[in-house]
Protein backbone atom coordinates (compact mmCIF):
# COMPACT_ATOMS: atom_id res chain seq x y z
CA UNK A 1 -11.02 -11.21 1.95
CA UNK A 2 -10.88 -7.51 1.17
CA UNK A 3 -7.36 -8.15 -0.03
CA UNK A 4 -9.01 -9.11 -3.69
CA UNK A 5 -11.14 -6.08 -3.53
CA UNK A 6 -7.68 -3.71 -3.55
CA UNK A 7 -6.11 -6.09 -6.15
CA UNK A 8 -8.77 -4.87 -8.44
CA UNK A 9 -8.96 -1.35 -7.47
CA UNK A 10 -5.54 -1.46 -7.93
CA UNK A 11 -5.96 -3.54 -11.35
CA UNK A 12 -8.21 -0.23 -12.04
CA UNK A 13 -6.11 2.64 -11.51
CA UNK A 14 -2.98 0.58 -12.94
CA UNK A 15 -5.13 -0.41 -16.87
CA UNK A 16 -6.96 3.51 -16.62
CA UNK A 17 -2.82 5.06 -16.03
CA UNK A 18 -1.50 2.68 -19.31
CA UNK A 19 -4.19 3.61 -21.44
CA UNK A 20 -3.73 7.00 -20.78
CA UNK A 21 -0.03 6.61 -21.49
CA UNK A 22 -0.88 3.99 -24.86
CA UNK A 23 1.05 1.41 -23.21
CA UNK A 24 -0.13 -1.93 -24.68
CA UNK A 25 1.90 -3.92 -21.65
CA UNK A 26 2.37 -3.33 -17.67
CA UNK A 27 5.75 -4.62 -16.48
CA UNK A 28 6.54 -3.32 -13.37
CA UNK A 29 4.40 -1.99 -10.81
CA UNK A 30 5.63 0.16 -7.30
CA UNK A 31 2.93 -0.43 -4.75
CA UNK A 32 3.31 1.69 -1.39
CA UNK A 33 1.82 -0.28 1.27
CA UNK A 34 1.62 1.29 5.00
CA UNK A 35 2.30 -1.24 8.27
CA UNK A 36 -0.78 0.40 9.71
CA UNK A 37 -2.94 -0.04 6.67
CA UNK A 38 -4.40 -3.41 7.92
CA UNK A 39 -3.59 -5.54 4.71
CA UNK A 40 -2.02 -8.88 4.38
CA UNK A 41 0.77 -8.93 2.09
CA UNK A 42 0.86 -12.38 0.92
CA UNK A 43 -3.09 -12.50 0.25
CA UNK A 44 -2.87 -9.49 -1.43
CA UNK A 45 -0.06 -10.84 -3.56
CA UNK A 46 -1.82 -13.66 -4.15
CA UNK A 47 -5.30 -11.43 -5.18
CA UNK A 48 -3.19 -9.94 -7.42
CA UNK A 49 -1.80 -12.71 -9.42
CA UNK A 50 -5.49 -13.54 -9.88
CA UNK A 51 -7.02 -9.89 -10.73
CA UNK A 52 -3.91 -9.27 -13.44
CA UNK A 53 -4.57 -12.12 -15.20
CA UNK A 54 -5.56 -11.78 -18.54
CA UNK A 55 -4.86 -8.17 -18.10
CA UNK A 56 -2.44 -5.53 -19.96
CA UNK A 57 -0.33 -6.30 -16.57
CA UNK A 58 -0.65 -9.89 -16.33
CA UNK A 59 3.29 -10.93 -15.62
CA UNK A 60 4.02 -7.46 -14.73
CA UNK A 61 6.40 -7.45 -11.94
CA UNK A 62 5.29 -6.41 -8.52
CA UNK A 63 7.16 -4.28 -5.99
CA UNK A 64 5.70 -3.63 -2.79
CA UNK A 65 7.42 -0.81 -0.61
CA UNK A 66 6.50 -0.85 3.41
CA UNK A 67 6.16 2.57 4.74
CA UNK A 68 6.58 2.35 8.15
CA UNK A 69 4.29 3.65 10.52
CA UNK A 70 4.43 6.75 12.87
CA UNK A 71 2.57 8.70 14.43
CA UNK A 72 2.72 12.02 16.51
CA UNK A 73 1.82 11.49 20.52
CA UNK A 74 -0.52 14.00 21.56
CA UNK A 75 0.88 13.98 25.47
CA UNK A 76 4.39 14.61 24.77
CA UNK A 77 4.69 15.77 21.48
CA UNK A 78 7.13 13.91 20.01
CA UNK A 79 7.10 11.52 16.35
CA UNK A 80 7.48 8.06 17.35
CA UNK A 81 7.35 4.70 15.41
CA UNK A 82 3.78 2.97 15.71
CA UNK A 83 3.50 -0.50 15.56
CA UNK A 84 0.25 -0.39 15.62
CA UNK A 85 -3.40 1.91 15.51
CA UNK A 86 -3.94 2.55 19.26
CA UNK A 87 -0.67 2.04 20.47
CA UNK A 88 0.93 3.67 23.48
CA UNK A 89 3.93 6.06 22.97
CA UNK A 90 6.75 4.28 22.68
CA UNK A 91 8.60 7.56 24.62
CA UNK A 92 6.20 8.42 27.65
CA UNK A 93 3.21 6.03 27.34
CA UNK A 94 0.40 8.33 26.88
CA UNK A 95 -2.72 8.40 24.69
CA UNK A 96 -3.33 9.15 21.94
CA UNK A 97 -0.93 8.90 19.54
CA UNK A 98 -1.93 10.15 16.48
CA UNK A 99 -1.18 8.35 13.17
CA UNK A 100 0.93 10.40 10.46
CA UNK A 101 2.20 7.60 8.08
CA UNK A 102 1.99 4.11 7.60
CA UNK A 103 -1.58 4.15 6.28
CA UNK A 104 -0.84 4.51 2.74
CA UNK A 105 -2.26 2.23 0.18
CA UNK A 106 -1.09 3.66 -3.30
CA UNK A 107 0.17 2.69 -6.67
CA UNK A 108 3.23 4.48 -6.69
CA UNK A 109 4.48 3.97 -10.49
CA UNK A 110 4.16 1.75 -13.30
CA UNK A 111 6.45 0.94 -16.31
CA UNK A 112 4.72 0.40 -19.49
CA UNK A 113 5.68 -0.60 -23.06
């Protein structure tokens, strides 16, 4: 499950941004999560429960935002939604269509105390 591997890279870069700041709690954390970035929400919920556990963000409240993906179609030009790497154009069905969001995996913002 490489979902537990982000939760603790994510764990990382959210204890490494409090320090900085001198925060001695986490409660909230934005996550931006692309439909094309090929993780499961719920086990990565889940992994993250686990990794923030005993943690300056155990509890901390977790706020996932989808960006949607979309992607530029090399045939006819045009930005369409993408349901999927590989996809067809929606528009004119050619190939390839070439991803410009929905990939994202980032830590967006965190509120600290």
């Amino acid at each position: 499950m490489h979902e537990m591997a982000l939760a603790e890279s994510i764990l990382d870069i959210i204890e490494a941004t409090a320090r900085r700041q001198g925060a001695v709690r986490v409660r909230e954390v934005r996550l931006e999560i692309g439909e094309l970035a090929n993780v499961e929400m719920t086990a990565l919920e889940c992994a993250l429960q686990a990794a923030l556990r005993d943690s300056l963000a155990e509890g901390a409240r977790i706020e996932c935002l989808v960006i949607p993906g979309q992607g530029l179609c090399l045939t006819c030009g045009e930005t369409v939604p993408l349901a999927a790497l590989y996809d067809l154009c929606p528009r004119c069905d050619g190939y390839p269509v070439q991803p410009t969001s929905g990939q994202e995996l980032r830590v967006k913002d965190i509120l600290v105390e």
